[in-house]
N, C-alpha and C. Protein backbone atom coordinates (compact mmCIF):
# COMPACT_ATOMS: atom_id res chain seq x y z
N UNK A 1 17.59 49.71 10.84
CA UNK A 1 17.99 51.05 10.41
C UNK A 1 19.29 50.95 9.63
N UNK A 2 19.19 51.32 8.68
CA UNK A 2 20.46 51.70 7.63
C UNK A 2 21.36 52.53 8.10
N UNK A 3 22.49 52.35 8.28
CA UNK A 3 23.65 53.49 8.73
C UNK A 3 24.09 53.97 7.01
N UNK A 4 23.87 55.34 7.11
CA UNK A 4 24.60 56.00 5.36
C UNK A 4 26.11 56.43 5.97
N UNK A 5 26.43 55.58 5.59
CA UNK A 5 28.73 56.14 5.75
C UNK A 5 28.32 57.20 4.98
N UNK A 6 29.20 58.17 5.96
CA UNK A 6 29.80 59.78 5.57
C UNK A 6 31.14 59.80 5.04
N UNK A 7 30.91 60.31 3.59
CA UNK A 7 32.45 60.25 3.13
C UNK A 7 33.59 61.52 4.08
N UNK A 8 34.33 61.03 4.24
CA UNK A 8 35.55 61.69 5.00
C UNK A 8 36.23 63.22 4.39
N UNK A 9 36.02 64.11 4.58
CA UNK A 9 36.84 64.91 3.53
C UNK A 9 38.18 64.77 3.75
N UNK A 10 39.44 65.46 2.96
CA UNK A 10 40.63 65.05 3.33
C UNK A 10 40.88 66.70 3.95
N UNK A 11 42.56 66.23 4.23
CA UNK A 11 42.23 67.31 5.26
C UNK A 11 42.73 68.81 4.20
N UNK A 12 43.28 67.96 3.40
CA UNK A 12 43.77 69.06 2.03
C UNK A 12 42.28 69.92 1.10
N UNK A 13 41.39 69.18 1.05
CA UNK A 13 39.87 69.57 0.84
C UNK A 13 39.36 70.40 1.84
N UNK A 14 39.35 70.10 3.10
CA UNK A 14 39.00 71.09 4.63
C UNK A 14 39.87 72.38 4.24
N UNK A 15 41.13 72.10 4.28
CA UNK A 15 41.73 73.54 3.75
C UNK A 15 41.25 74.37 3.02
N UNK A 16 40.86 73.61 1.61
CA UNK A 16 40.65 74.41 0.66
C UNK A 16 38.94 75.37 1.08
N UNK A 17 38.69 74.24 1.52
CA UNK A 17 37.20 75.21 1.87
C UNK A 17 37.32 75.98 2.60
N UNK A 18 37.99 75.45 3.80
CA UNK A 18 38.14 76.90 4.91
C UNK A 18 38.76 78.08 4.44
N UNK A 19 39.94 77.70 3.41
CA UNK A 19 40.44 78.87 3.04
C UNK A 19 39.73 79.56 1.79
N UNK A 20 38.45 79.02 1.12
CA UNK A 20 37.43 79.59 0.06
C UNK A 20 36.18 80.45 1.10
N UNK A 21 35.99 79.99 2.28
CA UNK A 21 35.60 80.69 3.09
C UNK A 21 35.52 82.05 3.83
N UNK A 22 36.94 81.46 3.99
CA UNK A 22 37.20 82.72 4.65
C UNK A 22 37.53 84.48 3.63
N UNK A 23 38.32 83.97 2.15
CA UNK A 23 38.61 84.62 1.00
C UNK A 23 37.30 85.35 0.55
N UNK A 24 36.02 84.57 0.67
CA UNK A 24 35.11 85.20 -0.24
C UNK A 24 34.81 86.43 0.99
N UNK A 25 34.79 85.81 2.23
CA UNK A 25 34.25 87.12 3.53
C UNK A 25 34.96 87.52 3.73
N UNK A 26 36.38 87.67 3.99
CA UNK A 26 37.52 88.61 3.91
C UNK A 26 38.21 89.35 2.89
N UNK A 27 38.27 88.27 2.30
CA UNK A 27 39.20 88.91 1.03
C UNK A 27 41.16 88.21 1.47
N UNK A 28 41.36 87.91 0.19
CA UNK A 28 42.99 87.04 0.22
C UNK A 28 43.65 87.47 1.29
N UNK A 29 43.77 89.21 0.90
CA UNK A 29 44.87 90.16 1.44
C UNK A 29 44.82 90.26 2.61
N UNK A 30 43.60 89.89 3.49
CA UNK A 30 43.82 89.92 4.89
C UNK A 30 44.08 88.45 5.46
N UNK A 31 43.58 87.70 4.74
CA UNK A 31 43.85 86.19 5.67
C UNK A 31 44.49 85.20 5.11
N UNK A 32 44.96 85.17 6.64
CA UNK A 32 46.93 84.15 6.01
C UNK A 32 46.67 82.63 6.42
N UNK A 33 47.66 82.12 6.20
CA UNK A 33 47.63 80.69 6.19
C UNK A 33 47.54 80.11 8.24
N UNK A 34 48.21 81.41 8.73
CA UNK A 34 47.10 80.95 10.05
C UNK A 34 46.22 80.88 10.33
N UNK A 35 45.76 81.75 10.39
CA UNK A 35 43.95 82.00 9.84
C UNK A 35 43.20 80.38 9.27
N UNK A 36 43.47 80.03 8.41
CA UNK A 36 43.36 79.14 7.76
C UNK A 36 43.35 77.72 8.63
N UNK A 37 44.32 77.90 9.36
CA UNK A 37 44.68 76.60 10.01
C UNK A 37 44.05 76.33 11.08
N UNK A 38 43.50 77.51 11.72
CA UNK A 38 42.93 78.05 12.70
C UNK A 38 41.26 77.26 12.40
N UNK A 39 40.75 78.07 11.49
CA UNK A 39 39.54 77.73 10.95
C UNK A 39 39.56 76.10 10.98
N UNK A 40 40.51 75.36 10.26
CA UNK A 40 40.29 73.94 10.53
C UNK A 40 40.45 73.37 11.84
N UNK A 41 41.16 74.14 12.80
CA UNK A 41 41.78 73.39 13.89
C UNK A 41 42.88 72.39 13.63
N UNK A 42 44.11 72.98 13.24
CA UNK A 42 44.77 72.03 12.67
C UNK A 42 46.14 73.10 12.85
N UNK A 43 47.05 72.29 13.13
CA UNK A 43 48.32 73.62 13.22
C UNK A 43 48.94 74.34 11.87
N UNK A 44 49.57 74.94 12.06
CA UNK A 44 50.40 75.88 10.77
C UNK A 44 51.16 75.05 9.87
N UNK A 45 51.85 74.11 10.69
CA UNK A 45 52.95 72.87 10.72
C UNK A 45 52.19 72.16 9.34
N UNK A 46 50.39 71.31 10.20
CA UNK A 46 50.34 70.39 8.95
C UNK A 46 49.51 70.98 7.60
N UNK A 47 49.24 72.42 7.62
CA UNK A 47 48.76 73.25 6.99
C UNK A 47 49.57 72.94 5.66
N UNK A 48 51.00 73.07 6.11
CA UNK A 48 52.62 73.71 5.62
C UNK A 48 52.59 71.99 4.94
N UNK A 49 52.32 70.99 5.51
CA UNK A 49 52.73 70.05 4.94
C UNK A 49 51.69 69.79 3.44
N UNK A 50 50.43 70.11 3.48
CA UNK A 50 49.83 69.82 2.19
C UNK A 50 50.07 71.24 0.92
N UNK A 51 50.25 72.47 1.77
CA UNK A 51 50.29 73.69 0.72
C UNK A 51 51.51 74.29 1.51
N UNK A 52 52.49 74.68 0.30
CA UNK A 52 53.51 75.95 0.33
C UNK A 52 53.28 76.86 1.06
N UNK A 53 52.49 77.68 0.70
CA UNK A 53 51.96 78.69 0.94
C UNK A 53 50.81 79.60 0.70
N UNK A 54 50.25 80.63 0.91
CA UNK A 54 48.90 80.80 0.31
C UNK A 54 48.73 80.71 -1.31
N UNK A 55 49.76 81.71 -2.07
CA UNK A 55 49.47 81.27 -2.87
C UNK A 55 49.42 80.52 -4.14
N UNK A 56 49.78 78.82 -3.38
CA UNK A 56 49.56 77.84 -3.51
C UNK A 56 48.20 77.09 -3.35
N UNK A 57 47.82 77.63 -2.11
CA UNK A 57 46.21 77.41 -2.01
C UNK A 57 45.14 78.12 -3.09
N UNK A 58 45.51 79.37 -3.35
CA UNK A 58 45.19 80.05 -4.56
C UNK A 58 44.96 79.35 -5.98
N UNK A 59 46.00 79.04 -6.05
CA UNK A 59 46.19 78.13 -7.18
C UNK A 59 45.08 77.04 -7.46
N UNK A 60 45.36 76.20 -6.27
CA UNK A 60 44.58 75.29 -5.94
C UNK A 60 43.07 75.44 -6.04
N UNK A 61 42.48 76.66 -5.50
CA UNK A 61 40.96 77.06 -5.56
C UNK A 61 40.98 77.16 -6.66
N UNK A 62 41.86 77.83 -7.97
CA UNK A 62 41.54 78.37 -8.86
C UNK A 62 41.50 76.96 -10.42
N UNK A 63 42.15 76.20 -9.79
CA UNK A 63 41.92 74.91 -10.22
C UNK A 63 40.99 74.51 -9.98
N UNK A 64 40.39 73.78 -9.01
CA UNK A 64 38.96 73.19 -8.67
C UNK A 64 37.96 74.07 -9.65
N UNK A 65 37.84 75.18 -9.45
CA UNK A 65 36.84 76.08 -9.92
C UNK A 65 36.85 76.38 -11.67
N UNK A 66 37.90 75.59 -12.30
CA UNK A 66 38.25 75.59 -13.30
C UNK A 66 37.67 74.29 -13.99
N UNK A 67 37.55 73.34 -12.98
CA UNK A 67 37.83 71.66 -12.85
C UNK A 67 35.76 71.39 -12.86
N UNK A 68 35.40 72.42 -12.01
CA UNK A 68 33.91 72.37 -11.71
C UNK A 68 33.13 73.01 -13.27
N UNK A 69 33.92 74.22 -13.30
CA UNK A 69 33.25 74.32 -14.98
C UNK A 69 33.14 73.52 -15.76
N UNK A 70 34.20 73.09 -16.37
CA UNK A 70 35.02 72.37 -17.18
C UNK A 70 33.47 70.94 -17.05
N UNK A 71 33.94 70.28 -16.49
CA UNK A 71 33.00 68.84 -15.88
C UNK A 71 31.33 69.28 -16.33
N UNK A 72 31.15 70.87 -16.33
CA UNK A 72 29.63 70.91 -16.31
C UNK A 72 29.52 70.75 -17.89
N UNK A 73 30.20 71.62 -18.63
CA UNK A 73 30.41 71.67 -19.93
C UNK A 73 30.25 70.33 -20.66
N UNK A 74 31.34 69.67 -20.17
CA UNK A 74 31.55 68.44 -20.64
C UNK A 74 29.95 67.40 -20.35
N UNK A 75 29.11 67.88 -20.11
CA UNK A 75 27.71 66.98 -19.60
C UNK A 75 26.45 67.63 -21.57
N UNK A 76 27.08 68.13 -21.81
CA UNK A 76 26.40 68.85 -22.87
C UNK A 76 26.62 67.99 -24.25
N UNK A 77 25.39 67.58 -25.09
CA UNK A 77 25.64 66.68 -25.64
C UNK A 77 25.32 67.27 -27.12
N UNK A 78 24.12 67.94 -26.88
CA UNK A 78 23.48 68.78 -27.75
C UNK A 78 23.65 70.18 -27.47
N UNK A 79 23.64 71.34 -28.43
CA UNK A 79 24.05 72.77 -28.02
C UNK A 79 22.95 72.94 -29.02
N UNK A 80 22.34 74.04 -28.35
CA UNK A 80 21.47 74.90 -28.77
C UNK A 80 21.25 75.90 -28.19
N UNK A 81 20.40 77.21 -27.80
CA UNK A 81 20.28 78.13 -27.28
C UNK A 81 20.19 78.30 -26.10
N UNK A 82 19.12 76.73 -25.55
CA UNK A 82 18.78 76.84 -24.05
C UNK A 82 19.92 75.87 -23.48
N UNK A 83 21.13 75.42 -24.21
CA UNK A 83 21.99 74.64 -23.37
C UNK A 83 23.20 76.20 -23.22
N UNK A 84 23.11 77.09 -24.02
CA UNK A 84 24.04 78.40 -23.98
C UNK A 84 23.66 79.23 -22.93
N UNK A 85 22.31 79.50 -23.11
CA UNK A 85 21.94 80.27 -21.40
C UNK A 85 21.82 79.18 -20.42
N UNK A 86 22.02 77.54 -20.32
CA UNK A 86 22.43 76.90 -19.09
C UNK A 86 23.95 77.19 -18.83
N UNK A 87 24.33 77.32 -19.51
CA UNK A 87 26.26 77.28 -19.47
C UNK A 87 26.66 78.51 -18.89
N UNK A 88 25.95 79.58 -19.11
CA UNK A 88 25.89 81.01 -18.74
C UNK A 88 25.84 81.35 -17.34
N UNK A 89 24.38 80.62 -17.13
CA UNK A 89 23.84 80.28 -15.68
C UNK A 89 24.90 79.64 -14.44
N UNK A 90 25.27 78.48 -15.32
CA UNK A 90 26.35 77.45 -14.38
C UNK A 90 27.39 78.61 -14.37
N UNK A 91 27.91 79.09 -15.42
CA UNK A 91 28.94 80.08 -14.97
C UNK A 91 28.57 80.98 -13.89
N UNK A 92 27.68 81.59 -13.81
CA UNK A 92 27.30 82.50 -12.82
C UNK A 92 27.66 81.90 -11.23
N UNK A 93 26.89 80.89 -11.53
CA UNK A 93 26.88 79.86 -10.16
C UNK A 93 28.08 79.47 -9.51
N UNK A 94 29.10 79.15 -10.83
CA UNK A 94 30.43 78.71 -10.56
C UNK A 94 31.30 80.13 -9.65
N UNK A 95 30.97 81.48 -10.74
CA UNK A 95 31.65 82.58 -10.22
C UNK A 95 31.21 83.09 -8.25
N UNK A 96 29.98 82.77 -8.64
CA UNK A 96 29.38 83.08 -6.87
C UNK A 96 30.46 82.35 -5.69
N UNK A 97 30.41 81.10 -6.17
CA UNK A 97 31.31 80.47 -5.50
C UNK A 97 32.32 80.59 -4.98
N UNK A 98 33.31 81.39 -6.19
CA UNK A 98 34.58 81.19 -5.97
C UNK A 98 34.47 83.20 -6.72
N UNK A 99 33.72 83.53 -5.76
CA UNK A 99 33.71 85.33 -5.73
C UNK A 99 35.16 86.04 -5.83
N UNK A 100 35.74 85.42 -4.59
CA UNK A 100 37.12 86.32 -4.04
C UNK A 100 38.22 86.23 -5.81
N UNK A 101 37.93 85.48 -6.40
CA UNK A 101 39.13 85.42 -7.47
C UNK A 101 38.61 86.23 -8.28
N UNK A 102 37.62 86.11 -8.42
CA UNK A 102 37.10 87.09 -9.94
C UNK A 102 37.07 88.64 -9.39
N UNK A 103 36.87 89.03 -8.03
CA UNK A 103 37.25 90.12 -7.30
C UNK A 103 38.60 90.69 -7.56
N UNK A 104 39.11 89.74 -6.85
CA UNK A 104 40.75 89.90 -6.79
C UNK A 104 41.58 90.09 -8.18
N UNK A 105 40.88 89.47 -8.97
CA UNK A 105 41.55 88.56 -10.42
C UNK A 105 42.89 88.82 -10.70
N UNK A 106 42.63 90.90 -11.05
CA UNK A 106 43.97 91.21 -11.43
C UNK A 106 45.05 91.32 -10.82
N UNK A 107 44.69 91.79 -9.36
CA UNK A 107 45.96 91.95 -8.04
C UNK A 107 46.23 90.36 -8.13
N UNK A 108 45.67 89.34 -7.46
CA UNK A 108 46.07 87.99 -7.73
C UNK A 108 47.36 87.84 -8.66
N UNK A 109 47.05 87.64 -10.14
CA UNK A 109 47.61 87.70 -11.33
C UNK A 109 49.04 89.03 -11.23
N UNK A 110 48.61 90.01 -10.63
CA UNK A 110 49.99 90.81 -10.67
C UNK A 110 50.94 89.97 -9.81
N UNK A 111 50.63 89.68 -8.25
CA UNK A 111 51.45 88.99 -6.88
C UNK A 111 51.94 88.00 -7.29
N UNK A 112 51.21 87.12 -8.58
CA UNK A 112 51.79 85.37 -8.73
C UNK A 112 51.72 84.98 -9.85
N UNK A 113 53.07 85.30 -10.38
CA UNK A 113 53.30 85.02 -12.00
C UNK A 113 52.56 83.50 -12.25
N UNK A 114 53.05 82.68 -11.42
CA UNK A 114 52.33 81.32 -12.41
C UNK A 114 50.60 80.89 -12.36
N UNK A 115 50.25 81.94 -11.03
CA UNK A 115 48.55 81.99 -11.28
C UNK A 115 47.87 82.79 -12.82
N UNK A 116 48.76 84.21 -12.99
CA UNK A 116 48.92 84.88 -14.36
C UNK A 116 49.07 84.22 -15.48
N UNK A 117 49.97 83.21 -15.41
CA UNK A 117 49.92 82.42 -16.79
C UNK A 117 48.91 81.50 -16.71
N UNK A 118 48.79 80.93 -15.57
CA UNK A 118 47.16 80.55 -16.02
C UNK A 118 45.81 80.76 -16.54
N UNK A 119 46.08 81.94 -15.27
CA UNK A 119 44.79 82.90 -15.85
C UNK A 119 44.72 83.49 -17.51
N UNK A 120 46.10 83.48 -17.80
CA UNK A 120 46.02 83.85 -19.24
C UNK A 120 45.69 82.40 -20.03
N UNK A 121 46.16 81.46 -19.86
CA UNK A 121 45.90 80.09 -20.70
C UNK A 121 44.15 80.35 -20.92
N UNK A 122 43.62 80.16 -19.31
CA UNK A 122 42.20 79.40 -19.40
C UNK A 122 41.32 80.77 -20.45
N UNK A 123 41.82 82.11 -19.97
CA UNK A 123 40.71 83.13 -20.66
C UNK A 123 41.36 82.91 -22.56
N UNK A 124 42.34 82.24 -22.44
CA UNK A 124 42.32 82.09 -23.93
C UNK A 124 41.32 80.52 -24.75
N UNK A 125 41.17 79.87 -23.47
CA UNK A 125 40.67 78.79 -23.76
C UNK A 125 39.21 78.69 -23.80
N UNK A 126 38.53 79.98 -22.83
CA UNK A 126 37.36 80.04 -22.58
C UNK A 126 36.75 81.31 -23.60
N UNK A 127 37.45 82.07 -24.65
CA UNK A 127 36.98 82.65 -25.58
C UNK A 127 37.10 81.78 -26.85
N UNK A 128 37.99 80.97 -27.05
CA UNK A 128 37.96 79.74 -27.68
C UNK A 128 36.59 79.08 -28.02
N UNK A 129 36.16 78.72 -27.30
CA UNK A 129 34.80 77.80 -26.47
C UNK A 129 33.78 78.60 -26.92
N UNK A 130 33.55 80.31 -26.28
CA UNK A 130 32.73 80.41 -26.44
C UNK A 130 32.66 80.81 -28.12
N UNK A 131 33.45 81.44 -28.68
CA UNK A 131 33.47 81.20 -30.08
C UNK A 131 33.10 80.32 -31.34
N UNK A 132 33.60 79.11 -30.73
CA UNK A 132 32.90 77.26 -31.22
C UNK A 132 31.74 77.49 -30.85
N UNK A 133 30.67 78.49 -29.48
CA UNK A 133 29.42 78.09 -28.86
C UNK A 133 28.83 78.92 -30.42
N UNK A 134 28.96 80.17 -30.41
CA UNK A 134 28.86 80.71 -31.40
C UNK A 134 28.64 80.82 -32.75
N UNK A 135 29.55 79.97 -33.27
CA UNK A 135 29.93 79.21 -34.68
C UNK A 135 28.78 77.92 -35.32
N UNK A 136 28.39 77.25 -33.63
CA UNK A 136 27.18 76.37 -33.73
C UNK A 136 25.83 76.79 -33.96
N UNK A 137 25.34 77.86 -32.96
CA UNK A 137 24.33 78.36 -33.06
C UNK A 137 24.28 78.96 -34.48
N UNK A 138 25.09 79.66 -35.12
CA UNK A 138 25.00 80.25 -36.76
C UNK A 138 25.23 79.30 -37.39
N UNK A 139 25.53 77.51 -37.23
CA UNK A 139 25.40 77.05 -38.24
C UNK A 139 24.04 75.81 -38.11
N UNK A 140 23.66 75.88 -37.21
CA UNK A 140 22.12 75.42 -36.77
C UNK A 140 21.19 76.66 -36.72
N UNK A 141 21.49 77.77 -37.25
CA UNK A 141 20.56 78.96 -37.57
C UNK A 141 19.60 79.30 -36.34
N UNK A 142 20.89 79.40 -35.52
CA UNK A 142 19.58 80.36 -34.44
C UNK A 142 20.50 81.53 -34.66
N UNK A 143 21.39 82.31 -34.76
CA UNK A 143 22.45 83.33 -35.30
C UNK A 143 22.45 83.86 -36.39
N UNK A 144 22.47 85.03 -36.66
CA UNK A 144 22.85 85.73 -37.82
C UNK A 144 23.80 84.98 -37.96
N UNK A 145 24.03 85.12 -39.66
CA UNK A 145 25.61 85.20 -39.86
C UNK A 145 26.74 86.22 -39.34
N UNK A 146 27.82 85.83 -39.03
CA UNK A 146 28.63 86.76 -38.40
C UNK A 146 30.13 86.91 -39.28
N UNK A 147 30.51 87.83 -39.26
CA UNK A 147 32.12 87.94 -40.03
C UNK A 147 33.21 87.75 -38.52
N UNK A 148 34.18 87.36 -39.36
CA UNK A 148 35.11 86.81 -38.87
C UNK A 148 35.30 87.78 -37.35
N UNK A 149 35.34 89.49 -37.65
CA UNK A 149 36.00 90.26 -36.54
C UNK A 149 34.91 89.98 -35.46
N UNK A 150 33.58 90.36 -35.96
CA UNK A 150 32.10 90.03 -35.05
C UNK A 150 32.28 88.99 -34.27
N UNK A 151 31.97 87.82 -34.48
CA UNK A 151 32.34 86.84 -33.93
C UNK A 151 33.77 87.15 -32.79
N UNK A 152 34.76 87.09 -33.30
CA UNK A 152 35.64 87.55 -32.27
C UNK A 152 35.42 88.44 -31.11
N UNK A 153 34.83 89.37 -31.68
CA UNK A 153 34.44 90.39 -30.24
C UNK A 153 33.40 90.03 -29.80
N UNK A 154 32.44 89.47 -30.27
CA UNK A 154 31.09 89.23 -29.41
C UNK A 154 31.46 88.24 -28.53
N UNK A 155 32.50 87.18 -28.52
CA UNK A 155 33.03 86.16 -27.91
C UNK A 155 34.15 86.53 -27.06
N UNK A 156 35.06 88.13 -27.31
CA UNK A 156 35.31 88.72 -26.06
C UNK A 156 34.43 89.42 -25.15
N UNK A 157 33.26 90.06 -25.58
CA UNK A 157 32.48 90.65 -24.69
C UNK A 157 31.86 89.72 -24.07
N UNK A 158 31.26 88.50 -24.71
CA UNK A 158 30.47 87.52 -23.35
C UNK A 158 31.46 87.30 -22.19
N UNK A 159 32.91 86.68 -23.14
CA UNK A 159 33.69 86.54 -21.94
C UNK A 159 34.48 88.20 -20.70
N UNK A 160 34.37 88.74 -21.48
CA UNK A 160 34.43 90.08 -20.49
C UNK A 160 33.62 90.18 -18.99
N UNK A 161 32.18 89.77 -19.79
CA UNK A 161 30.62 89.85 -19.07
C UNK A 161 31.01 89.00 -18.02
N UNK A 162 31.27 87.61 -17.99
CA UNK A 162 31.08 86.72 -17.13
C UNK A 162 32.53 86.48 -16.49
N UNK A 163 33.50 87.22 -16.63
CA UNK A 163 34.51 87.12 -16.11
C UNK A 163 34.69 88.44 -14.95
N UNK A 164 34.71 89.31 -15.29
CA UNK A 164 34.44 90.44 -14.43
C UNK A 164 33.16 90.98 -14.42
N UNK A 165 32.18 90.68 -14.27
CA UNK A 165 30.85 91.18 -13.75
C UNK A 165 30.95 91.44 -12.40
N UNK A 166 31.24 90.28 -11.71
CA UNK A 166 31.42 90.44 -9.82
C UNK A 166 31.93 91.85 -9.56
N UNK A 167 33.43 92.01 -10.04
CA UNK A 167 33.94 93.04 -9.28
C UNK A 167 33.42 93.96 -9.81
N UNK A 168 32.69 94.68 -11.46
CA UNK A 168 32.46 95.93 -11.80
C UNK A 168 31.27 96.17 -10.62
N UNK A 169 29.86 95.07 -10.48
CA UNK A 169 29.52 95.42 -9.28
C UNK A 169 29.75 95.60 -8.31
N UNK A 170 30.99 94.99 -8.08
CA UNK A 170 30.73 95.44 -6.30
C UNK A 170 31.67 97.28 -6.40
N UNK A 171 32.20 97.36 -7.51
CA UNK A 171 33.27 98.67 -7.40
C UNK A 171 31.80 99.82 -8.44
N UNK A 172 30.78 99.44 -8.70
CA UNK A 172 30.06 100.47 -9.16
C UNK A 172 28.62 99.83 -8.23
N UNK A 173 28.45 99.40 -7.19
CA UNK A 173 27.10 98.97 -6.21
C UNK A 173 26.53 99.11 -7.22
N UNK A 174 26.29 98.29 -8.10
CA UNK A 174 24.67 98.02 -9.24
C UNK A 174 23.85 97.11 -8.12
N UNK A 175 23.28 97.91 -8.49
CA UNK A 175 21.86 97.12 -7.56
C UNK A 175 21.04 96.17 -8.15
N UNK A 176 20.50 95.37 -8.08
CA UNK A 176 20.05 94.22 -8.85
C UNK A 176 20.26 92.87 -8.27
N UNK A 177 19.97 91.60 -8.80
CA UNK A 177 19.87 90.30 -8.46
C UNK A 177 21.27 89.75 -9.01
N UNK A 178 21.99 88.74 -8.04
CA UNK A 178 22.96 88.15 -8.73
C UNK A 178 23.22 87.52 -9.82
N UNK A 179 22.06 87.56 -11.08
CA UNK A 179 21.85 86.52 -12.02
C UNK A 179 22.02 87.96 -13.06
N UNK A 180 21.80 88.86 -12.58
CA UNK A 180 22.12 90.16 -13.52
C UNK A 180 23.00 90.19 -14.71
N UNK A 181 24.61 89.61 -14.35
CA UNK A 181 25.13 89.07 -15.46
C UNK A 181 24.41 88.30 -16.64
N UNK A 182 23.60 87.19 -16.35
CA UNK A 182 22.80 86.72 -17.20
C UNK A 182 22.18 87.22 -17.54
N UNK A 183 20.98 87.95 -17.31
CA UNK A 183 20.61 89.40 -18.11
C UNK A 183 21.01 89.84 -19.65
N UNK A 184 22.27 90.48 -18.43
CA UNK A 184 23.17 91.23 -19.62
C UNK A 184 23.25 90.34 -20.56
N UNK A 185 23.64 89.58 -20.88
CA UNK A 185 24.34 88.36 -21.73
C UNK A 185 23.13 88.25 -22.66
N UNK A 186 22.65 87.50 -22.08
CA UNK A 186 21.55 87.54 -22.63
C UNK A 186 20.78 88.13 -23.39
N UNK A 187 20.73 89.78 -23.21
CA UNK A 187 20.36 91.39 -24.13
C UNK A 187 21.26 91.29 -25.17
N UNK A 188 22.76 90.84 -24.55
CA UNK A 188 23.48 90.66 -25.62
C UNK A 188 23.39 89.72 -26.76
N UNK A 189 23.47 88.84 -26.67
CA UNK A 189 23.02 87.48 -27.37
C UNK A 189 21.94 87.78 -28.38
N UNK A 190 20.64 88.19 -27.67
CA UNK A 190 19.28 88.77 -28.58
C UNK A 190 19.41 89.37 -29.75
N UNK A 191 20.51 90.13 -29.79
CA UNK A 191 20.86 91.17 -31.00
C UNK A 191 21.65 90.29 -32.03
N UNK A 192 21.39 89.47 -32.02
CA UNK A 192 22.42 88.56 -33.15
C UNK A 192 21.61 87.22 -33.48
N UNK A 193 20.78 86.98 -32.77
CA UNK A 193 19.47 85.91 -32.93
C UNK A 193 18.98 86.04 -34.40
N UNK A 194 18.80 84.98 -34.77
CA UNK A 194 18.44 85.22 -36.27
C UNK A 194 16.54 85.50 -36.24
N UNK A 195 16.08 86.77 -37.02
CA UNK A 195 15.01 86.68 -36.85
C UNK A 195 13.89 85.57 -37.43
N UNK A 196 13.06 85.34 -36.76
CA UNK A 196 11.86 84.23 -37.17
C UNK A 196 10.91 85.27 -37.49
N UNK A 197 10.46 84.58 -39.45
CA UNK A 197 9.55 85.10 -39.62
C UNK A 197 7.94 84.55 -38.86
């Protein structure tokens, strides 16, 4: 019989999950870094020794989840239409994950200036992106042509879509399947498809 070694998590990884855990079913604002420590079985003390404070752990989730996109993207070799609704998809998947931030986003961003400047870097980096996604598809002709402002806004509204979708549902109960964002996107996208005769 083969023994399969179990990789070890660290105990800074246990944190982070327990405390992605507990955030997406609670929510930040109620659960503190005891809580947290609690969930691992581990005291406050060595909690304190890998993270500052919560939101430091914040940070931290909001990295990984940055780190997990990022890595999927980077697997894309060819872009075409069906690698744009995979990227869409993975986003969705990514956001499920890590729910409580895209919930939270803006209170987050008000409480912790240097999560705010992040959050401002990456949404400048991720309309960026999807803009280049954009720019490809119209120059491999699955896209209308687009003018300069078009392009710009259609590349803020995807990113609008997939950045706050979570919370407009949960603060307007749309009823529907979690992939709904994709949907949308998607309806969106259609209207700019170059037609085939």
């Amino acid at each position: 019989m083969v023994k399969i070694k179990q990789q070890k998590i660290s105990t800074k990884e246990m944190i982070l999950d327990a405390a992605l855990a507990l955030f997406n079913v609670q929510g930040s604002r109620t659960v503190t870094t005891n809580h947290i420590a609690k969930e691992c079985n581990i005291s406050p003390g060595n909690l304190y020794y890998h993270f500052q404070d919560k939101e430091e752990i914040i940070r931290a989730l909001y990295h990984r989840m940055v780190r997990e996109w990022d890595e999927h993207i980077a697997t894309f070799t060819v872009f075409d239409m069906s690698a744009f609704a995979k990227i869409i998809e993975h986003s969705n998947d990514v956001f499920r994950r890590y729910r409580f931030i895209h919930n939270e986003l803006y209170a987050l961003c008000q409480n912790d200036s240097v999560l705010d400047g992040m959050n401002r870097q990456r949404l400048q980096v991720k309309k960026t992106m999807v803009g280049q996604m954009i720019e490809l598809l119209i120059e491999h002709e699955w896209f209308e042509p687009l003018d300069k402002d078009t392009l710009e806004l259609l590349a803020d509204t995807v990113v609008m879509f997939a950045v706050f979708w979570l919370p407009y549902r949960e603060m307007t109960s749309v009823s529907g399947t979690q992939d709904a964002s994709l949907s949308h996107i998607k309806s969106l996208i259609e209207l700019f498809l170059k037609k085939k005769n």
